[in-house]
Each structure stands twice: as C-alpha cells, then as structure tokens.
N, C-alpha and C. Protein backbone atom coordinates (compact mmCIF):
# COMPACT_ATOMS: atom_id res chain seq x y z
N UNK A 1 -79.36 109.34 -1.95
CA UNK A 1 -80.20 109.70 -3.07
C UNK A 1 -81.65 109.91 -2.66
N UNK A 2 -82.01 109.26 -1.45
CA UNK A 2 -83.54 109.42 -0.87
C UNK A 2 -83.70 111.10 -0.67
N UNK A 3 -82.74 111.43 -0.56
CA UNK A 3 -82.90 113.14 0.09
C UNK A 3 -82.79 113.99 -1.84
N UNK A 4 -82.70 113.63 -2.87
CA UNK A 4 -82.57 113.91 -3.75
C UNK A 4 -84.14 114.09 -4.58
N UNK A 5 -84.50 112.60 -4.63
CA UNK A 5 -85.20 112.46 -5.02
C UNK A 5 -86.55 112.91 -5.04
N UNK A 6 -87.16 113.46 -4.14
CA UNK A 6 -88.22 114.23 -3.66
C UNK A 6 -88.43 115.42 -4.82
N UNK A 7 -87.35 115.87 -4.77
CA UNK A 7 -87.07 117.34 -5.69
C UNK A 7 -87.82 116.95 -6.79
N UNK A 8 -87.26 115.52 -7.46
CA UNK A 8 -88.02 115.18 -9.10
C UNK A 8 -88.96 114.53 -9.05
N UNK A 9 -89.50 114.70 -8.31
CA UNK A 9 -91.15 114.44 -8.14
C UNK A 9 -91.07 112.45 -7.79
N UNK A 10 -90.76 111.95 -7.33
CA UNK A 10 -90.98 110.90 -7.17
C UNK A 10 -89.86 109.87 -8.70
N UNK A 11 -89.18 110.34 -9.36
CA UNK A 11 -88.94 109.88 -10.24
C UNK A 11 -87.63 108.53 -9.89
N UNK A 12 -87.76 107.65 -10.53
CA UNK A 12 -86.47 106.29 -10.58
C UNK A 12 -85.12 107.09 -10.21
N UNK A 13 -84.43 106.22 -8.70
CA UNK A 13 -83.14 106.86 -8.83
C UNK A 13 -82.47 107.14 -9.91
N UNK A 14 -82.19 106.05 -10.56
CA UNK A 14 -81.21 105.79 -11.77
C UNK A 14 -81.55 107.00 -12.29
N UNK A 15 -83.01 107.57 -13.23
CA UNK A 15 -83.27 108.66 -13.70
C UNK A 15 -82.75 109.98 -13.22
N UNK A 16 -82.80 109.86 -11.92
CA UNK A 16 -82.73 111.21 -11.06
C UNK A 16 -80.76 111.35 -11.13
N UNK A 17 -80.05 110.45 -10.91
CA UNK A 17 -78.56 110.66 -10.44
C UNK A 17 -78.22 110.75 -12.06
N UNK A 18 -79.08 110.33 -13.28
CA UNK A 18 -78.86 110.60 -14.56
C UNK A 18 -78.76 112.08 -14.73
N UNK A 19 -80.04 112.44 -14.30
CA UNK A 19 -79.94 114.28 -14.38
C UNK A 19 -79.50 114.90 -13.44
N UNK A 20 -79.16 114.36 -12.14
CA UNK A 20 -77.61 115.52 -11.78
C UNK A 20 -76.53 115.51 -12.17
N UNK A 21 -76.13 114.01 -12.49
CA UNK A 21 -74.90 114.52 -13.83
C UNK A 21 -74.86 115.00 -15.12
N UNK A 22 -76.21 115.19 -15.60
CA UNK A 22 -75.99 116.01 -17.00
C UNK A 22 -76.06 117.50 -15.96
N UNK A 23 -76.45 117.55 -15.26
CA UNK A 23 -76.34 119.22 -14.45
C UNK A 23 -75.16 119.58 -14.12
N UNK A 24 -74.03 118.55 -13.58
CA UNK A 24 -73.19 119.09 -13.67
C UNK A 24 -72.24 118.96 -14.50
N UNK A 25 -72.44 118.03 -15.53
CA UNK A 25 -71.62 118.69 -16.80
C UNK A 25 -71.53 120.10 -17.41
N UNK A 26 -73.20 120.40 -17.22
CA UNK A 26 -73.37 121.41 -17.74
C UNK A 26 -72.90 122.90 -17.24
N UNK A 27 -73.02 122.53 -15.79
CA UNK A 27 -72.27 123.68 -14.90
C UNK A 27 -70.82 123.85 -14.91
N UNK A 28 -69.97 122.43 -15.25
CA UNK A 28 -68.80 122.73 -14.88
C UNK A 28 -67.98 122.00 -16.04
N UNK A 29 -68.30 121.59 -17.09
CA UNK A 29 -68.19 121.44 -18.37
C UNK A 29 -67.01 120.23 -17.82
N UNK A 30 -67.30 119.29 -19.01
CA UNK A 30 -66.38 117.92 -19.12
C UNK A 30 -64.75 118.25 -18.49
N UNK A 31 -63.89 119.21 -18.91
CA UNK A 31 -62.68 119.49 -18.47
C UNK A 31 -62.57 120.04 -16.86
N UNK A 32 -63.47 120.22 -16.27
CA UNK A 32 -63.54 120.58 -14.59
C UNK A 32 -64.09 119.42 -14.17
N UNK A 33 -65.02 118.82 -14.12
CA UNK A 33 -64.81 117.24 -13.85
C UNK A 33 -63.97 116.67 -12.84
N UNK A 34 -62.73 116.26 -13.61
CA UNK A 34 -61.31 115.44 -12.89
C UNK A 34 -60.97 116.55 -11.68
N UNK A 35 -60.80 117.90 -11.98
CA UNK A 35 -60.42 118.93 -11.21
C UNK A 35 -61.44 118.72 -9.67
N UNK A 36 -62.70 118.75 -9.87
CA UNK A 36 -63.73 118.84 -8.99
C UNK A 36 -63.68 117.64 -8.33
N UNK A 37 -62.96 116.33 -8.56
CA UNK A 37 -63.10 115.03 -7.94
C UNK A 37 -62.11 114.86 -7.16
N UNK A 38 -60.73 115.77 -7.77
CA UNK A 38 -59.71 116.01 -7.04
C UNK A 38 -59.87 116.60 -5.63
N UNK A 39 -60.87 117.21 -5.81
CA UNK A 39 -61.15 118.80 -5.06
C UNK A 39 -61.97 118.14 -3.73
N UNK A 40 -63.10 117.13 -4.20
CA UNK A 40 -63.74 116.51 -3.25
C UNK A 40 -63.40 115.33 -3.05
N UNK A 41 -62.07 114.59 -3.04
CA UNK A 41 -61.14 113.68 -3.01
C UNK A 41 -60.24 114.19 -1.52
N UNK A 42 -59.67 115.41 -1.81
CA UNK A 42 -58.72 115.86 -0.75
C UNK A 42 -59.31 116.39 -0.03
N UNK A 43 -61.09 117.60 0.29
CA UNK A 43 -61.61 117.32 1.10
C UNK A 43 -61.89 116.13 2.06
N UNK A 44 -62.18 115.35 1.41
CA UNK A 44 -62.73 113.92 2.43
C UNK A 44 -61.61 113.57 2.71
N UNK A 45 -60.44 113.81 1.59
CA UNK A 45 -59.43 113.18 3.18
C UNK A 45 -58.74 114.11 4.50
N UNK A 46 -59.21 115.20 4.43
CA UNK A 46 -58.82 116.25 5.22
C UNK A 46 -59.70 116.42 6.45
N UNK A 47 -61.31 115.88 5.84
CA UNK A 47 -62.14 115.66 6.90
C UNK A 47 -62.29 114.21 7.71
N UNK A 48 -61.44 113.21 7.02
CA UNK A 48 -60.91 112.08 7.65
C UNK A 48 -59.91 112.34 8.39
N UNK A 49 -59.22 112.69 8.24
CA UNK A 49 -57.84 113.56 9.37
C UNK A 49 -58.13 114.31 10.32
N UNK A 50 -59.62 115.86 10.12
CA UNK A 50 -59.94 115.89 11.54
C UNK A 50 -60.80 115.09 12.46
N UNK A 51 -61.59 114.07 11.51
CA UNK A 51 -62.39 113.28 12.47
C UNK A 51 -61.34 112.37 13.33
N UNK A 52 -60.07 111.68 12.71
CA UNK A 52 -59.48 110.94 13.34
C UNK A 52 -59.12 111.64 14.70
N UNK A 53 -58.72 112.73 14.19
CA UNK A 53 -57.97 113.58 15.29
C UNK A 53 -58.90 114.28 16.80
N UNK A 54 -60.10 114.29 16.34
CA UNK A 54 -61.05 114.56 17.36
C UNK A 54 -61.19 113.44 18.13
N UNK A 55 -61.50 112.13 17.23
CA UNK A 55 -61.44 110.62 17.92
C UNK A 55 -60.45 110.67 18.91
N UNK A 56 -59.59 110.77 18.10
CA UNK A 56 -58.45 110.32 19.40
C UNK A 56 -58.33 111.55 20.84
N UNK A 57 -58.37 112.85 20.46
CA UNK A 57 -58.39 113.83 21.50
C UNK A 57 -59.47 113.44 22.37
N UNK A 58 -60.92 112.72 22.06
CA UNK A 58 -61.48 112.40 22.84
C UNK A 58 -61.47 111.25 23.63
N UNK A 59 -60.82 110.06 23.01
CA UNK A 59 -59.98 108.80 23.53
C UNK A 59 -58.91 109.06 24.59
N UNK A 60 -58.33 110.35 24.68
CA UNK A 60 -57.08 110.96 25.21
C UNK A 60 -57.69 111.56 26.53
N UNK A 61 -58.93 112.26 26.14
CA UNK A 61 -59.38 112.89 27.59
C UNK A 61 -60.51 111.71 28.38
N UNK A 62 -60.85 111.06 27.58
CA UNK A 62 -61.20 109.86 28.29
C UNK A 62 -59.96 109.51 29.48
N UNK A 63 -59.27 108.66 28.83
CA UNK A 63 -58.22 108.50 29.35
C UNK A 63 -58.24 109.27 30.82
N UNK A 64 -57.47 110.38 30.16
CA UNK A 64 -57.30 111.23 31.34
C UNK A 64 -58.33 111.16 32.34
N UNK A 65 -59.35 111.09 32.41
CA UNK A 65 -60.42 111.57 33.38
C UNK A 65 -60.53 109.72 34.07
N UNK A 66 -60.19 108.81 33.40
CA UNK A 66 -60.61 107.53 34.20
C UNK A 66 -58.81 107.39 35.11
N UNK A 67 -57.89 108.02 34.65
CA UNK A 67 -56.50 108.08 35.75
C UNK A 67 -56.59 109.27 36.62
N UNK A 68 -57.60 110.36 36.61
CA UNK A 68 -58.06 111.47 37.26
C UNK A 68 -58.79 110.38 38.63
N UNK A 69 -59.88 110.16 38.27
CA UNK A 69 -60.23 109.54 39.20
C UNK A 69 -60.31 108.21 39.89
N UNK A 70 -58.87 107.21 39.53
CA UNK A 70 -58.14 106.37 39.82
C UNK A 70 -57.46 106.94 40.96
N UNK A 71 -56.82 108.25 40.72
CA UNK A 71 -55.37 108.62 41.30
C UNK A 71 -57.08 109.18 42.55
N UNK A 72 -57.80 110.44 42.26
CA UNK A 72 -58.80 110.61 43.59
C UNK A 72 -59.26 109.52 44.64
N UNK A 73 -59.43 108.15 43.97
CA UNK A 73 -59.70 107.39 45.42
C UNK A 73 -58.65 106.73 45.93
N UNK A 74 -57.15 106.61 45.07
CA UNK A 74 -56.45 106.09 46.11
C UNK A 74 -55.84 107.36 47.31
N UNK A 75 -56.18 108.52 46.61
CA UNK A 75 -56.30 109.59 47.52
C UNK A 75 -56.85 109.51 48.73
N UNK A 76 -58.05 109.52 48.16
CA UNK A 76 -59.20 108.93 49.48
C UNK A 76 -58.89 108.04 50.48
N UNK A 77 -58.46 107.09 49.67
CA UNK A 77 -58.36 105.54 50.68
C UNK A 77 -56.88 106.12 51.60
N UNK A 78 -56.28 106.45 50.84
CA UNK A 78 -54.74 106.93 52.33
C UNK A 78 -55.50 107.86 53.36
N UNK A 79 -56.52 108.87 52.80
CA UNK A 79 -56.83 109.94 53.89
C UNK A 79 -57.84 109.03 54.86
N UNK A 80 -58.34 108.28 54.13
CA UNK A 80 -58.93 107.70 55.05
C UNK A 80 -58.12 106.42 56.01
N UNK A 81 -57.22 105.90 55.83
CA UNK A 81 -56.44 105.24 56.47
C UNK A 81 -55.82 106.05 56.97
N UNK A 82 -55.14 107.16 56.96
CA UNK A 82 -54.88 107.88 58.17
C UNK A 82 -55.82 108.02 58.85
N UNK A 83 -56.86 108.84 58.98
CA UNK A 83 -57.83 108.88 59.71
C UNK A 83 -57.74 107.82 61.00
N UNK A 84 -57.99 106.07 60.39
CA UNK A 84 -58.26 105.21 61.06
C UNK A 84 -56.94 105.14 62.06
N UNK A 85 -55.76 105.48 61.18
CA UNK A 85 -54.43 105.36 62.38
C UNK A 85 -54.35 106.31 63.69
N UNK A 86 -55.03 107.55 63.15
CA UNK A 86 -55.17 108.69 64.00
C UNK A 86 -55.87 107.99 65.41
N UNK A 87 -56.71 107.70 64.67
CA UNK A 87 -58.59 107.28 65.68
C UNK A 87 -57.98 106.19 66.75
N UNK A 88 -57.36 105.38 65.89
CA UNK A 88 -56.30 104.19 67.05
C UNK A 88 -55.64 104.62 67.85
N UNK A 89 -54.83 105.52 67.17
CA UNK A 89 -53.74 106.42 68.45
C UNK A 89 -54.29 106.97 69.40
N UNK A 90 -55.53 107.58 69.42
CA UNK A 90 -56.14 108.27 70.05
C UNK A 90 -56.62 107.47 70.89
N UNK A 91 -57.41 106.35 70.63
CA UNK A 91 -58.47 105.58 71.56
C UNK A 91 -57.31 104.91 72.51
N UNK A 92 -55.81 104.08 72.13
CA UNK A 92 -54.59 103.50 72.05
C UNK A 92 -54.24 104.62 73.43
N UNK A 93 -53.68 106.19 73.06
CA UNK A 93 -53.72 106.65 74.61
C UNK A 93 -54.38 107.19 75.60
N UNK A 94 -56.00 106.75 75.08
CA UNK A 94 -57.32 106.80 75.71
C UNK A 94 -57.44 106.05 76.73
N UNK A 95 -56.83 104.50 76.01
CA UNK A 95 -56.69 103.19 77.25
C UNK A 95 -55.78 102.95 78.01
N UNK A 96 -54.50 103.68 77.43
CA UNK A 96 -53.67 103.73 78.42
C UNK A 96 -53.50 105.01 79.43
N UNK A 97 -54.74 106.16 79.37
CA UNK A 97 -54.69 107.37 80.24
C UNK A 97 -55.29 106.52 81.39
N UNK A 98 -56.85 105.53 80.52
CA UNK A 98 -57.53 104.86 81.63
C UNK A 98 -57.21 103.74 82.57
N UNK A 99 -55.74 102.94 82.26
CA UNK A 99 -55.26 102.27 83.01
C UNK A 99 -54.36 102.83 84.25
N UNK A 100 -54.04 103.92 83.67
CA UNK A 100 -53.05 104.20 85.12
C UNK A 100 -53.47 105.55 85.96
C-alpha cells in the first residue's frame, strides 16, 4: 500500500484501500467481483507452480554441476596417479639400466 499511497496525496491507508475499492466496484460492478478473485486466485496459483518449477530446475542444475565437478577431480586424481605410476616405471628401469 506504501507504493499506492503517494498517488492520494499522503492520505490514511485505510482511506486510500477505501477508494480503490469503491474504484473497482465501479469499474467492474458488484457481479464481476467473485469472477475477478477467481481470476487472480488461479493466476497466483499458476505463478506458484512456475516459481516452484524454476526452484527446483535450478536445485537440479545445481546438482548437476556439484556431480560435474566431483566426477572432474576424481578424473584428475587417476590421471594424475597414472602419471606417478608412469614416472616410477620409468625412474624403476632407469635404476635398473644403471645397475647393469
């Protein structure tokens, strides 16, 4: 109602949410009413359904991206433990070229 109020010059909420509902009686007469509550009833729950649904798609690619780069360093860690097996083998018939 803070974003309302400005319009009527500084006037008492109560006053002010008094005269947007005689405004929209007047616009949409007593029998559209129930219709219009309906109307912005099943909006909000339709925009509760895509917010949920964004929530979770973004909970989902979360997800994904922290088992993305779970699965990259145990990647890492084997390439790099090969590496180290390589480097052994190597030095391994390095010492045995230099013994005999």
């Amino acid at each position: 109602m803070d974003l309302i109020s400005p319009i009527f010059f500084g006037l008492p909420t109560g006053v002010t949410i008094f005269i947007v509902v005689v405004v929209i009686l007047l616009l949409f007469g007593g029998s559209k009413i129930p219709e219009l509550a309906r109307g912005l009833a099943r909006a909000r729950k339709e925009f509760k359904k895509a917010t949920d649904e964004v929530e979770r798609e973004f909970a989902e690619s979360e997800e994904e991206a922290m088992r993305k780069e779970a699965r990259r360093k145990i990647i890492e860690e084997e390439e790099r433990a090969a590496i180290r097996a390589r480097i052994e083998a190597e030095e391994r018939a390095k010492a045995d070229a230099d013994k005999q």
